[in-house]
N, C-alpha and C. Protein backbone atom coordinates (compact mmCIF):
# COMPACT_ATOMS: atom_id res chain seq x y z
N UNK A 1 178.06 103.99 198.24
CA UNK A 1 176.77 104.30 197.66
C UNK A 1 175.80 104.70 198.76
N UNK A 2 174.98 105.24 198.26
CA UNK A 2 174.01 106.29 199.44
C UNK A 2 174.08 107.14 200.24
N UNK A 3 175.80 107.62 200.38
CA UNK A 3 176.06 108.87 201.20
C UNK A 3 176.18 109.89 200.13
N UNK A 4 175.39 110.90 201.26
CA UNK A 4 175.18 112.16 200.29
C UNK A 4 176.94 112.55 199.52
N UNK A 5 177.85 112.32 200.29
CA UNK A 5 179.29 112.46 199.67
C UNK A 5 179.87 111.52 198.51
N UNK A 6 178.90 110.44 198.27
CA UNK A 6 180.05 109.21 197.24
C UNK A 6 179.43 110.08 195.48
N UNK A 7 178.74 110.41 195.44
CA UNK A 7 178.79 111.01 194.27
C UNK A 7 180.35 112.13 194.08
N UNK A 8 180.44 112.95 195.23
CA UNK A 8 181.74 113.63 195.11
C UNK A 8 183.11 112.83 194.88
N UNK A 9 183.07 112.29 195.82
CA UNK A 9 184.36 111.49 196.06
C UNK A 9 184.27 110.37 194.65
N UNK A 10 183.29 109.98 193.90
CA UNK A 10 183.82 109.53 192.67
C UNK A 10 184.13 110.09 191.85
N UNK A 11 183.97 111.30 191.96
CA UNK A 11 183.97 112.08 190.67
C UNK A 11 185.38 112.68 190.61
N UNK A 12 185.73 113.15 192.13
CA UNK A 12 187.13 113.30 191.87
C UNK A 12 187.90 111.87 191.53
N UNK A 13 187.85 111.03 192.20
CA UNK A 13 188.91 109.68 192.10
C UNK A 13 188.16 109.52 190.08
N UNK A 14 187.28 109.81 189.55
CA UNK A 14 187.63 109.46 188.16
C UNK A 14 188.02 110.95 187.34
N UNK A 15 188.02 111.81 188.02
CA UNK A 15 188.89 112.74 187.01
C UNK A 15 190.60 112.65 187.30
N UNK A 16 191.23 112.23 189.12
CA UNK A 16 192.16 111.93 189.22
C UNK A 16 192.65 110.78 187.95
N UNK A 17 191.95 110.13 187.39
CA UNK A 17 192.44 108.15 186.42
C UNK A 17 192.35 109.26 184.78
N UNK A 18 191.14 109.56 185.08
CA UNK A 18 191.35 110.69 183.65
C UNK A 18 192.77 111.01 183.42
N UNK A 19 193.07 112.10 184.47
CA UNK A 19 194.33 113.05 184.58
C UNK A 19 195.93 112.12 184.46
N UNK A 20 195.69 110.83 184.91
CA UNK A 20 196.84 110.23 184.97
C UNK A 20 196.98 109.26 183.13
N UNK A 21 195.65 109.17 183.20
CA UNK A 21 195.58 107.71 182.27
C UNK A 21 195.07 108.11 180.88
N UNK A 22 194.66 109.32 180.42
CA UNK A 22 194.02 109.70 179.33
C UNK A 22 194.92 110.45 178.19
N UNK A 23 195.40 111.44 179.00
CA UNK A 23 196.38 111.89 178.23
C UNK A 23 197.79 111.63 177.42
N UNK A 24 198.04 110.14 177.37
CA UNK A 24 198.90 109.90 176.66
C UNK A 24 198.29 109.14 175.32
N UNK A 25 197.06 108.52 175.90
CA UNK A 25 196.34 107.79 174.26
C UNK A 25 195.96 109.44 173.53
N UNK A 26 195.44 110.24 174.48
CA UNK A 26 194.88 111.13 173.95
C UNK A 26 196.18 112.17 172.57
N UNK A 27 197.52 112.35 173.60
CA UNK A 27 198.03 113.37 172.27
C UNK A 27 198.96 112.27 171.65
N UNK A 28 198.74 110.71 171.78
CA UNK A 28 199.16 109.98 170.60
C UNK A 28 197.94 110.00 169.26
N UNK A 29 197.09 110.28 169.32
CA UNK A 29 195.83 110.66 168.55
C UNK A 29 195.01 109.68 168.50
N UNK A 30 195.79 108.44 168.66
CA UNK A 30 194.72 107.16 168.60
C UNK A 30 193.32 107.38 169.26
N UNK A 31 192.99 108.30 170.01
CA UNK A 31 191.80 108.71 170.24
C UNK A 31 191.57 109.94 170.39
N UNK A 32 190.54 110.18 168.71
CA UNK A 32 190.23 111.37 168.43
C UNK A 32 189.38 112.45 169.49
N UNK A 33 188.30 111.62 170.39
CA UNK A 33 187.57 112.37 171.26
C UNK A 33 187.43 111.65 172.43
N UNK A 34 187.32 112.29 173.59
CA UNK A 34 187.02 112.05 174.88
C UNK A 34 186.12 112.41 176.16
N UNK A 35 185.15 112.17 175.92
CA UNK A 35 183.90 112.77 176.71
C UNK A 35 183.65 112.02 178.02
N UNK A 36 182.91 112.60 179.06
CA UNK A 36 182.55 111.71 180.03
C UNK A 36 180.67 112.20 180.93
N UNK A 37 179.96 111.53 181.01
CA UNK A 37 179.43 112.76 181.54
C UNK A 37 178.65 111.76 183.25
N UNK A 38 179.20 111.77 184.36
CA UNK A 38 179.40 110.82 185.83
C UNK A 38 179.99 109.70 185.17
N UNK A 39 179.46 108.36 185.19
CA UNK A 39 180.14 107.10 184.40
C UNK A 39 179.89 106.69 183.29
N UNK A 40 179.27 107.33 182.13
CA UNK A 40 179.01 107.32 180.98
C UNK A 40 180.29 107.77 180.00
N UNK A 41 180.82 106.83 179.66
CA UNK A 41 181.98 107.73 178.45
C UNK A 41 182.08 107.45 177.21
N UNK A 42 182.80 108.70 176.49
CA UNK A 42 182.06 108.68 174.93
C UNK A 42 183.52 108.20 174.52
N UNK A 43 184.20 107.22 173.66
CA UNK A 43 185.44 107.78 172.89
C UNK A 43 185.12 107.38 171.33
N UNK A 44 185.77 108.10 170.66
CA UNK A 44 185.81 108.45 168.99
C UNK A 44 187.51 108.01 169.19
N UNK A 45 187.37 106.98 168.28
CA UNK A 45 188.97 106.50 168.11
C UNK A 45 189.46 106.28 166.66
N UNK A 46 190.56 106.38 166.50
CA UNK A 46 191.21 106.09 164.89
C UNK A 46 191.23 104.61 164.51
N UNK A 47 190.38 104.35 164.10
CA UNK A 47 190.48 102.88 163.76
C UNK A 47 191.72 102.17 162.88
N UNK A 48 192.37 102.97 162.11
CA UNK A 48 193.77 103.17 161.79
C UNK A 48 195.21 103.08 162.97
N UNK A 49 194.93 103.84 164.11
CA UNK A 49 196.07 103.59 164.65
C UNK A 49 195.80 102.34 166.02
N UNK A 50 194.25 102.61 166.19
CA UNK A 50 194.04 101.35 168.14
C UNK A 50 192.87 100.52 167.62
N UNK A 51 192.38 99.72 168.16
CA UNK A 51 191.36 98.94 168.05
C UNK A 51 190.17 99.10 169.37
N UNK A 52 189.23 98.79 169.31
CA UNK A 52 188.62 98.94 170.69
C UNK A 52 189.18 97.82 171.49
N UNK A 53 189.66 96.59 171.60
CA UNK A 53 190.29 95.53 172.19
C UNK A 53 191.33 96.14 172.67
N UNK A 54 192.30 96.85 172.36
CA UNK A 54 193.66 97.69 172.80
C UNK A 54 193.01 99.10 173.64
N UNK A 55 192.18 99.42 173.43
CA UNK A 55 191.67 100.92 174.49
C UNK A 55 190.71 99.79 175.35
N UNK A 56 189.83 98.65 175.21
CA UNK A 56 189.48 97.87 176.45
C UNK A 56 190.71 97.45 177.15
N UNK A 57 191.64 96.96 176.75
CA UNK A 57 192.42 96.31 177.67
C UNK A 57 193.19 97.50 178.49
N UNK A 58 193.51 98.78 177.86
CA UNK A 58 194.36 99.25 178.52
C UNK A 58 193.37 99.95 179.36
N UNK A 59 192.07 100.40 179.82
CA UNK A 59 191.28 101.24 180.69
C UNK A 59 190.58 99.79 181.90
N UNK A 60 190.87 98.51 181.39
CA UNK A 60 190.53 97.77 182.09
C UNK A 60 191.66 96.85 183.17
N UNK A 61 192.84 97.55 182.96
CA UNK A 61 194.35 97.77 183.17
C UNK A 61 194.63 98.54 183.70
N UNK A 62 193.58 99.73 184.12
CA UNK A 62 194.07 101.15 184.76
C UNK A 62 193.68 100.88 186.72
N UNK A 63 193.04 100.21 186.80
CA UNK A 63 192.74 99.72 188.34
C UNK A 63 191.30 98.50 188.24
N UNK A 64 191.68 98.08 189.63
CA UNK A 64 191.38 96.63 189.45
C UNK A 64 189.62 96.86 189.77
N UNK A 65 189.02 97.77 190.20
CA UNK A 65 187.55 97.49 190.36
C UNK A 65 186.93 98.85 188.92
N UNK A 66 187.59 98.98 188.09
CA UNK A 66 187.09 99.26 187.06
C UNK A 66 186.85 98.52 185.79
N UNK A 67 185.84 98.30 185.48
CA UNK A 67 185.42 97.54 184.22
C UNK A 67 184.80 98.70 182.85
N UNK A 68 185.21 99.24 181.71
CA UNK A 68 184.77 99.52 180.58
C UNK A 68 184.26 98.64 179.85
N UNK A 69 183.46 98.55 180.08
CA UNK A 69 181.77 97.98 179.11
C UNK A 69 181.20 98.66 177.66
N UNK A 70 181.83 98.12 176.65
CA UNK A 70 181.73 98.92 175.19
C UNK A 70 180.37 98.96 174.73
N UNK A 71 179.52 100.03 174.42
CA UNK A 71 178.51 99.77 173.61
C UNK A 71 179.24 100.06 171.90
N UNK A 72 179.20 99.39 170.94
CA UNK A 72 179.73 99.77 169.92
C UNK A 72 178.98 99.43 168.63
N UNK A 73 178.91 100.74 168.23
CA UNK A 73 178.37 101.53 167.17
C UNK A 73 177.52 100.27 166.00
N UNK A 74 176.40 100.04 165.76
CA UNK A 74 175.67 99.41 165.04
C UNK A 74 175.19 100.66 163.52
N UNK A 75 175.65 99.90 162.28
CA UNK A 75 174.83 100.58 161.37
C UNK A 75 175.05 102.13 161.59
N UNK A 76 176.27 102.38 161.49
CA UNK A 76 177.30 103.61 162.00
C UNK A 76 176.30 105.00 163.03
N UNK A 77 175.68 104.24 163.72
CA UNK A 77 174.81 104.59 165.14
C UNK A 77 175.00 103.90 166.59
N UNK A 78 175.35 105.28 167.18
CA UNK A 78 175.26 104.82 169.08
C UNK A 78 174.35 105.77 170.00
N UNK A 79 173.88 105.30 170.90
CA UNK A 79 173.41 105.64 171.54
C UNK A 79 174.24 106.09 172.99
N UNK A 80 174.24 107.52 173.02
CA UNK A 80 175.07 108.15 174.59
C UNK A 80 174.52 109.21 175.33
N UNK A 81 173.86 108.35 176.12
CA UNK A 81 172.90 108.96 177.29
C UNK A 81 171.15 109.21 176.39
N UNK A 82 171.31 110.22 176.25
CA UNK A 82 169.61 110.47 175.58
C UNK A 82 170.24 111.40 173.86
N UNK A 83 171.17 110.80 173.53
CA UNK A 83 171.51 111.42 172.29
C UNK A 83 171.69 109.99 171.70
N UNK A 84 171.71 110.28 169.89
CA UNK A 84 171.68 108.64 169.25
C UNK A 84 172.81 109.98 168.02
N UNK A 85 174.16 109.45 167.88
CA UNK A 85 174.87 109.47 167.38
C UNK A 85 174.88 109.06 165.78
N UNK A 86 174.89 109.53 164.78
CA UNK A 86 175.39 108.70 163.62
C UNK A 86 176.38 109.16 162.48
N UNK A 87 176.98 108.35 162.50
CA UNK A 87 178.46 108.60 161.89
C UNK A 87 177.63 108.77 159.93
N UNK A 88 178.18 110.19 159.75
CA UNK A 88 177.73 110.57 158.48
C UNK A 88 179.42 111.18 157.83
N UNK A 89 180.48 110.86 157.46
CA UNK A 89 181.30 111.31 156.65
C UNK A 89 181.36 112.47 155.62
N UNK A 90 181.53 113.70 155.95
CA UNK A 90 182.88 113.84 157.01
C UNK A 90 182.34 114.56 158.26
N UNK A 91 181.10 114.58 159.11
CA UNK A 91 180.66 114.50 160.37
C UNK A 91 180.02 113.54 160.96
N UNK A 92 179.11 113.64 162.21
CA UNK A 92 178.51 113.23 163.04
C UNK A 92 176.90 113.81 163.00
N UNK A 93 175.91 113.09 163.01
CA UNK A 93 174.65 113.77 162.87
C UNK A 93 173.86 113.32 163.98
N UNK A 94 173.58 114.43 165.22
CA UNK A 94 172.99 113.96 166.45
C UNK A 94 171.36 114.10 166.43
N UNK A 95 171.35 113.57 167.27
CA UNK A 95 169.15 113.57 167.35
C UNK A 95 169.17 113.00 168.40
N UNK A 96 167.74 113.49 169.04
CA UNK A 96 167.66 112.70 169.91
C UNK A 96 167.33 111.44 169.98
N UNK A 97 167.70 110.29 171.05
CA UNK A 97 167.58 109.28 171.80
C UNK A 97 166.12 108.90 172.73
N UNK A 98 165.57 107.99 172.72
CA UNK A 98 164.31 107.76 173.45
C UNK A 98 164.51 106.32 173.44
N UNK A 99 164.71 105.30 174.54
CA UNK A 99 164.69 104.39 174.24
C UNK A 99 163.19 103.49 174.23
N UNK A 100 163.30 102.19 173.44
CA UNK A 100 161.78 101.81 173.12
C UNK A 100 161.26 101.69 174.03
N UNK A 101 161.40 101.65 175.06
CA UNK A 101 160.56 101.20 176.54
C UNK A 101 160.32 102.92 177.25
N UNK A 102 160.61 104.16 176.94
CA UNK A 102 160.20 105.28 176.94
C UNK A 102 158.30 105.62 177.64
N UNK A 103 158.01 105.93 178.37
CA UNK A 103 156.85 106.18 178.49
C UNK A 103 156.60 107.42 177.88
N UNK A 104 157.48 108.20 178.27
CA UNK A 104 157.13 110.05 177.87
C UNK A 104 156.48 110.66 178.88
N UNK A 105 156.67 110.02 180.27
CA UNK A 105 156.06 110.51 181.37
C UNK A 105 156.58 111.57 182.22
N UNK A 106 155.56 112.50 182.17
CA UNK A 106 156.44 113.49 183.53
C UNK A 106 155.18 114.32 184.10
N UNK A 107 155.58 115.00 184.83
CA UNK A 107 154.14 115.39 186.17
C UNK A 107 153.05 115.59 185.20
N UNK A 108 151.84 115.41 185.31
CA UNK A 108 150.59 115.75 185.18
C UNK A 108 150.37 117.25 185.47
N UNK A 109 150.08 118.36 184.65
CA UNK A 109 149.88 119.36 185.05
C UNK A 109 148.92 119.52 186.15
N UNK A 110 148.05 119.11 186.11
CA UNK A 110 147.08 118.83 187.47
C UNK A 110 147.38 118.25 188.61
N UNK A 111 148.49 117.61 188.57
CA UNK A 111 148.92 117.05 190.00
C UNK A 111 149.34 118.15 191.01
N UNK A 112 148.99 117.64 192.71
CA UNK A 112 149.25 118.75 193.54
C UNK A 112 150.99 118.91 193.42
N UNK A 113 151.96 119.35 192.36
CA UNK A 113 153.25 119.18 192.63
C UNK A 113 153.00 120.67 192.75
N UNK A 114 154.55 121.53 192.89
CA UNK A 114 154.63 123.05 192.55
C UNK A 114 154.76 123.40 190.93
N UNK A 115 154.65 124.23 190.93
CA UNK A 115 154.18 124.73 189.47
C UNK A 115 155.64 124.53 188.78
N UNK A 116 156.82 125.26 189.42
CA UNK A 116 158.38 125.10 188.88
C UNK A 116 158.47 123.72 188.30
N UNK A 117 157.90 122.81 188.74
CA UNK A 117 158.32 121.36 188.67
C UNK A 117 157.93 121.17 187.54
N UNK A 118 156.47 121.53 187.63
CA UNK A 118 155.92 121.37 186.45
C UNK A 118 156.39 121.52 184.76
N UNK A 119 156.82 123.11 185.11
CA UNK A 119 157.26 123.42 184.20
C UNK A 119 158.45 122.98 183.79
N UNK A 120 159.59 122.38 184.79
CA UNK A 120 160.99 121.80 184.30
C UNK A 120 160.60 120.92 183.27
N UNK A 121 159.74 120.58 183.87
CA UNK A 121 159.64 118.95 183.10
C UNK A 121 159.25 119.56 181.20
N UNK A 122 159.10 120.45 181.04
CA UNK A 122 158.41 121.21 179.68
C UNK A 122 159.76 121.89 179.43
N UNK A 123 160.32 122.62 180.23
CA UNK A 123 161.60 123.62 180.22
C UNK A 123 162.56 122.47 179.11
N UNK A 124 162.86 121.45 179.77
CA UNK A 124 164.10 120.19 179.76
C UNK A 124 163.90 120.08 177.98
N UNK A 125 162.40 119.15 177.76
CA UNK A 125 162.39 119.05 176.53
C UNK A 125 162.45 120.14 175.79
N UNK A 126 162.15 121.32 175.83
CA UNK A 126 161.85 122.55 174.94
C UNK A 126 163.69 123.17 174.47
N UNK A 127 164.22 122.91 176.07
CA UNK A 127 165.78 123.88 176.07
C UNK A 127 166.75 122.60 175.11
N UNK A 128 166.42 121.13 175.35
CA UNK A 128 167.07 119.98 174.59
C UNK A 128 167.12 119.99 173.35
N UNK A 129 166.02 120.47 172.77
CA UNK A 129 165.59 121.07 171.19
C UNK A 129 166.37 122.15 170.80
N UNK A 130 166.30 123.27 171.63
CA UNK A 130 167.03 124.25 170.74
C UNK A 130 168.81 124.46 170.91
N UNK A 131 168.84 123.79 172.00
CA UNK A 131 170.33 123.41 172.61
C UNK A 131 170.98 122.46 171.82
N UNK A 132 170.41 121.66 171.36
CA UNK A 132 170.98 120.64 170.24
C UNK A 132 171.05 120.79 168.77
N UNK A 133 172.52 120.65 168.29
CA UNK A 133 172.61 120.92 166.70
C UNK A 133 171.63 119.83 165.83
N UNK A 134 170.35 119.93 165.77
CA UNK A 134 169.07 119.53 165.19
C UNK A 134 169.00 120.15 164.02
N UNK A 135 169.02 119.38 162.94
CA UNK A 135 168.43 119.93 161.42
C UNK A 135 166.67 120.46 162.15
N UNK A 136 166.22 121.30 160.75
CA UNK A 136 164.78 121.65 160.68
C UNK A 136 163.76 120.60 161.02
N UNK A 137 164.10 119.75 160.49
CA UNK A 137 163.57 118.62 159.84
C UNK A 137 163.12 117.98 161.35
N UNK A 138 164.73 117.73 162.15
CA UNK A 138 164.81 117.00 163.15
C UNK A 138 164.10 117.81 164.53
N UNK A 139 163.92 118.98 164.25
CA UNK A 139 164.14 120.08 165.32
C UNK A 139 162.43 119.86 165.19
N UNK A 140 161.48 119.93 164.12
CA UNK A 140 160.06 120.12 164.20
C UNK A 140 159.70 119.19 164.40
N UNK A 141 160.33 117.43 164.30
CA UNK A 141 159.83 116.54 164.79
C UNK A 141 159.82 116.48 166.71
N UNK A 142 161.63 116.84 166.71
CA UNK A 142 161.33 117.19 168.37
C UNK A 142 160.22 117.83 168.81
N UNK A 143 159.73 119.18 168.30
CA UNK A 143 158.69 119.83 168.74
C UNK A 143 157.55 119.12 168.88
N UNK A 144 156.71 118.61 167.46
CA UNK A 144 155.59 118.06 168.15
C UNK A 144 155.79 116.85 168.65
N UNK A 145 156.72 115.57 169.32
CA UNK A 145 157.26 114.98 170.59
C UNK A 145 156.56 115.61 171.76
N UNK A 146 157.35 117.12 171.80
CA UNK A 146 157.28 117.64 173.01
C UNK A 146 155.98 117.90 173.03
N UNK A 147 155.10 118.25 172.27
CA UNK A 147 153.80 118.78 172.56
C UNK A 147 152.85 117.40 172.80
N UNK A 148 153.04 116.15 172.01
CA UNK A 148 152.43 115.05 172.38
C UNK A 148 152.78 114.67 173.84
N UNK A 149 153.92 114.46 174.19
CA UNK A 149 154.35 114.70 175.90
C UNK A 149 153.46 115.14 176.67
N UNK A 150 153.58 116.47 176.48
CA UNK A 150 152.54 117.50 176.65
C UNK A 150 151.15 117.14 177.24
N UNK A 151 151.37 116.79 175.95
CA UNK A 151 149.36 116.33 175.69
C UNK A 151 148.92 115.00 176.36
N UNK A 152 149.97 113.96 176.46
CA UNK A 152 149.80 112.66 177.01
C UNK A 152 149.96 112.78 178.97
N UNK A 153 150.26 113.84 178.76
CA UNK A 153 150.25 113.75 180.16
C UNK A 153 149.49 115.16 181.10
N UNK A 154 148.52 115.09 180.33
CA UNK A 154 147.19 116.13 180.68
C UNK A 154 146.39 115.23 180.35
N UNK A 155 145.54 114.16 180.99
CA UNK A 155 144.51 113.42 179.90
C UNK A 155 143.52 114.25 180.17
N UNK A 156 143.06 114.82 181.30
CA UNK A 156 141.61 116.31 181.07
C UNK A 156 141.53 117.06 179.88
N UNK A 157 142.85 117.36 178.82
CA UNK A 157 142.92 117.49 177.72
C UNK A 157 142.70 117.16 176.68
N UNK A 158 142.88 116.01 176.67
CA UNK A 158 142.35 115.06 175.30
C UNK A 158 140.97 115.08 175.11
């Protein structure tokens, strides 16, 4: 941790455990999906053929300083990364994620930063909205979010 290189060097040593260790749960089907995004991982499993106790034991079985830590699905909703998941039959219905402790903070347009910065911080939420399969519904609530954002963090504005 803290060398500019350990972000690399994990990333290969966990796509190497991927490459060795994924692909046999994977084309037995017992797990329908497999996502990862650095140490965050998503799986969608057949509750019919594995249990999460049988995919914990066997990824906690794959080497000895790895631990899989389940968050699992409440009120057919999860939360993965800044997306909140909910299991709707026969799909999945995504939205975004904010957790309650959320400020909604990002540069002050008035602060001495550079202007690019500024604008990422507007870019991120605006491109998250239209980049994401968002109903109408969900997509105009994102919007004014983003514009309260916006607005909360200009107070010369208010």
């Amino acid at each position: 941790m803290g060398s500019p290189i350990s972000g690399t060097i994990s990333e290969v040593f966990l796509q190497h455990l991927e490459e060795a260790h994924t692909k046999q749960p994977l084309s037995a089907n017992s797990i329908t999906f497999y996502t990862r995004y650095a140490d965050y991982i998503l799986i969608i499993y057949d509750s019919t053929r594995t249990t999460c106790e049988s995919i914990l034991q066997y990824t906690n079985g794959v080497h000895n300083n790895l631990r899989l830590e389940p968050a699992i699905e409440t009120n057919s909703r999860i939360n993965y990364l800044d997306l909140l998941i909910t299991r709707n039959p026969p799909k999945l219905g995504i939205s975004v994620f904010r957790k309650p402790t959320s400020t909604d903070t990002t540069i002050n347009f008035y602060s001495n930063h550079p202007l690019e910065h500024k604008l990422a911080a507007c870019r991120f939420h605006i491109e998250r909205m239209f980049t994401l399969p968002l109903g109408e519904e969900q997509r105009r609530e994102e919007w004014e979010s983003t514009k309260q954002i916006a607005c909360n963090n200009n107070p010369q504005n208010k």
